[in-house]
Protein backbone atom coordinates (compact mmCIF):
# COMPACT_ATOMS: atom_id res chain seq x y z
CA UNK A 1 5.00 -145.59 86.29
CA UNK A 2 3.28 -146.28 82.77
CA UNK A 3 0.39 -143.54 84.57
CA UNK A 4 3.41 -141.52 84.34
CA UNK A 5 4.86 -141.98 81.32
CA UNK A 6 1.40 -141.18 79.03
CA UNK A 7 1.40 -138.11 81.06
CA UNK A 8 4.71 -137.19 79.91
CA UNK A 9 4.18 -138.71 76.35
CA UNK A 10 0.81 -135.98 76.23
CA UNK A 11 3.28 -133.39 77.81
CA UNK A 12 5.90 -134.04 75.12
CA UNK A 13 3.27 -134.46 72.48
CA UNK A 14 3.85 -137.93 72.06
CA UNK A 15 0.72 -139.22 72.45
CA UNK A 16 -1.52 -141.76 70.14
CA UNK A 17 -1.70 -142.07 66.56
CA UNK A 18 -0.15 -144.92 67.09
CA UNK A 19 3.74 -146.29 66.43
CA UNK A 20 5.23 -148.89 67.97
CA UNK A 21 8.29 -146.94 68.30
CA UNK A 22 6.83 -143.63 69.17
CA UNK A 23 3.60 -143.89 70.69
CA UNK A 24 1.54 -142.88 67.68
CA UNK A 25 -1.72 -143.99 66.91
CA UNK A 26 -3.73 -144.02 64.37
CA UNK A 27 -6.55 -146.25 63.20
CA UNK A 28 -7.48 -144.31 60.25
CA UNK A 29 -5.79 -140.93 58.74
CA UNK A 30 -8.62 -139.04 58.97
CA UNK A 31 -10.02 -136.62 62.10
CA UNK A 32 -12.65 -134.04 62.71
CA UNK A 33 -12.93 -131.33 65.25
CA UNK A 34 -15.84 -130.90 67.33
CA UNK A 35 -16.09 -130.04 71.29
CA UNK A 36 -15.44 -133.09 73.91
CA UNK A 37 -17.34 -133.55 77.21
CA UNK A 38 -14.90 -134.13 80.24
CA UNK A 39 -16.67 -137.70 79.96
CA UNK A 40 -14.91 -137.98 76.86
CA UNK A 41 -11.89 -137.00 77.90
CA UNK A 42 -11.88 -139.16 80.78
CA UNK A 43 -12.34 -142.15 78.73
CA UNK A 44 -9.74 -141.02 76.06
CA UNK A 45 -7.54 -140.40 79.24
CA UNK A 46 -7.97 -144.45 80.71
CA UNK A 47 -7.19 -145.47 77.05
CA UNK A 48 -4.38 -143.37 76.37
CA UNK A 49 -2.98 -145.09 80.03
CA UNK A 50 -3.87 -148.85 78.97
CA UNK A 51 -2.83 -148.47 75.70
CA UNK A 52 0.68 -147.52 77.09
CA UNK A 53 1.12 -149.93 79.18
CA UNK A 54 0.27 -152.07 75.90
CA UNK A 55 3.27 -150.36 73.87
CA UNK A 56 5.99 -150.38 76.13
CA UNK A 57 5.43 -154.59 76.43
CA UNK A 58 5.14 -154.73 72.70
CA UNK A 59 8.25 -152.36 72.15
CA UNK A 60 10.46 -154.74 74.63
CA UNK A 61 9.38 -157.55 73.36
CA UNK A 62 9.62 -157.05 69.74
CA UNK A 63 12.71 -155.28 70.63
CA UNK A 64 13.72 -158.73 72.04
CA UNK A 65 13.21 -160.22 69.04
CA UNK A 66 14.43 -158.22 66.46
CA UNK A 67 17.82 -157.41 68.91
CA UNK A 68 17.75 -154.27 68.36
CA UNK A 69 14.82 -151.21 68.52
CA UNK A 70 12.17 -151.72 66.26
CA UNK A 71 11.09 -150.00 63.51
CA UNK A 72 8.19 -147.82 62.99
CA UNK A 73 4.76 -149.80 63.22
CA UNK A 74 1.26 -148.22 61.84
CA UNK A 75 -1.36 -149.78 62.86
CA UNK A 76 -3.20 -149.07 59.94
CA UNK A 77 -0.25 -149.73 57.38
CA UNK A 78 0.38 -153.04 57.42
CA UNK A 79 3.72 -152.36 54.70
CA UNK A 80 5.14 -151.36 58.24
CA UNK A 81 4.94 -154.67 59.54
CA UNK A 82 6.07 -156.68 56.70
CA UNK A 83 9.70 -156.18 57.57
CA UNK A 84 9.58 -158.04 60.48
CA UNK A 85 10.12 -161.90 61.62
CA UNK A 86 6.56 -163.46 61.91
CA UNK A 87 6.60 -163.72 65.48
CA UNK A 88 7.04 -159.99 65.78
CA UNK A 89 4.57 -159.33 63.35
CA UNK A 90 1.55 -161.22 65.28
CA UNK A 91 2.57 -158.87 68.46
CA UNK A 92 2.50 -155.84 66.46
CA UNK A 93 -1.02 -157.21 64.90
CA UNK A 94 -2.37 -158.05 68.35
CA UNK A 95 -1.26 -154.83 69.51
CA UNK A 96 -2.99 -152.83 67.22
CA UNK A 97 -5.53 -155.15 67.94
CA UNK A 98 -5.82 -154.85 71.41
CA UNK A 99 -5.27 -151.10 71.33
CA UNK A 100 -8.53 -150.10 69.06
CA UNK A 101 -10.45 -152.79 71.58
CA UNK A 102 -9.08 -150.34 74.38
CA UNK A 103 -10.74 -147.25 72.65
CA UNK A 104 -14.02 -148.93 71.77
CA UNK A 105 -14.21 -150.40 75.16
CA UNK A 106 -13.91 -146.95 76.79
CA UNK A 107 -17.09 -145.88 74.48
CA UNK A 108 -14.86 -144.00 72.03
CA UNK A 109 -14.97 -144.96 68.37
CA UNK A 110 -11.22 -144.91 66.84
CA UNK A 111 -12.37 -141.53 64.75
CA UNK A 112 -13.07 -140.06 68.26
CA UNK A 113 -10.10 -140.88 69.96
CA UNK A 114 -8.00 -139.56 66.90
CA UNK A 115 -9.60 -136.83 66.65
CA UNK A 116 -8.96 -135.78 70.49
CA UNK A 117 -5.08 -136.65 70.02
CA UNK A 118 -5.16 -133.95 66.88
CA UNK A 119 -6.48 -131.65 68.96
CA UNK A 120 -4.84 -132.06 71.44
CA UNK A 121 -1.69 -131.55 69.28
CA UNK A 122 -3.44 -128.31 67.54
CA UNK A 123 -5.08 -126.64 70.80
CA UNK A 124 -2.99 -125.77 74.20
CA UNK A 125 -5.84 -125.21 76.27
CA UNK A 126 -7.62 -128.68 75.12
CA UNK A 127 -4.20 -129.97 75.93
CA UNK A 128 -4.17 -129.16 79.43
CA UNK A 129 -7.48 -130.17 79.79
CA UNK A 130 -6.55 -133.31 78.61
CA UNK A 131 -3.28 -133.60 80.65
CA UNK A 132 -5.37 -132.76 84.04
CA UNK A 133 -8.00 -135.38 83.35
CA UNK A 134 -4.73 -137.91 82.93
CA UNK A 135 -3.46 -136.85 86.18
CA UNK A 136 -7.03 -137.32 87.67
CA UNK A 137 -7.12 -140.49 86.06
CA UNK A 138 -3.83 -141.37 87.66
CA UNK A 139 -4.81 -140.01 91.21
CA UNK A 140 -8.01 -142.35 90.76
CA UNK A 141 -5.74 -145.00 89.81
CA UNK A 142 -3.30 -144.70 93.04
CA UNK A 143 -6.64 -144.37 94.89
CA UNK A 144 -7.57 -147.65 94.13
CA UNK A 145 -4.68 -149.67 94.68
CA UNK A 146 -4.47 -148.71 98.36
């Protein structure tokens, strides 16, 4: 299901630069453009997928919290999380947290990995490139847990 949903979220162009409330991402406002290997991709792929799976529990549960939908979180503006009750701030935090561990773990630097979601907002072909590699990614996925 969450394999899914960051397919459809890179369909809809909803994909990382991180907010809470709309699956953007964004560890620093800056990108570059430059060509990506499918290794690359791949790994941006798996992060995109764990990342979401990371969202959607901090979305409920902060939407638990708060009673109502959240608003929007930057990871990188922390104004954005000064509105909230201090328990939902340390989930936003640790999300953030947890989601630029996710990028550096896959061997992508945050700069890389937001500068693949611009162009994959910018660039239709790099788009379906990167939508097939999430469907590999997914296939790999289903693979594995039979």
């Amino acid at each position: 299901m969450v394999s899914f949903m960051a397919t459809i979220a890179i369909v809809w162009g909803i994909i990382p630069e991180f907010s809470i409330s709309t699956s953007r991402f964004s560890f620093s406002t800056s990108s570059y453009s430059q060509d990506f290997s499918d290794d690359q991709i791949n790994r941006y792929a798996r992060s995109v997928i764990q990342i979401e799976t990371q969202r959607q529990q901090a979305y409920q549960t902060i939407s638990g919290i708060l009673g109502k939908s959240p608003p929007t979180i930057v990871c990188n503006n922390q104004d954005t999380f000064k509105a909230l009750p201090n328990q939902a701030q340390k989930i936003a935090v640790d999300y953030c947290n947890n989601s630029k561990k996710i990028v550096e773990n896959s061997g992508l630097t945050p700069a890389q990995f937001n500068s693949i979601t611009a162009r994959v907002r910018s660039d239709n072909n790099f788009k379906k490139r990167v939508q097939n590699a999430l469907i590999r990614v997914q296939q790999n996925q289903k693979a594995t847990v039979k």
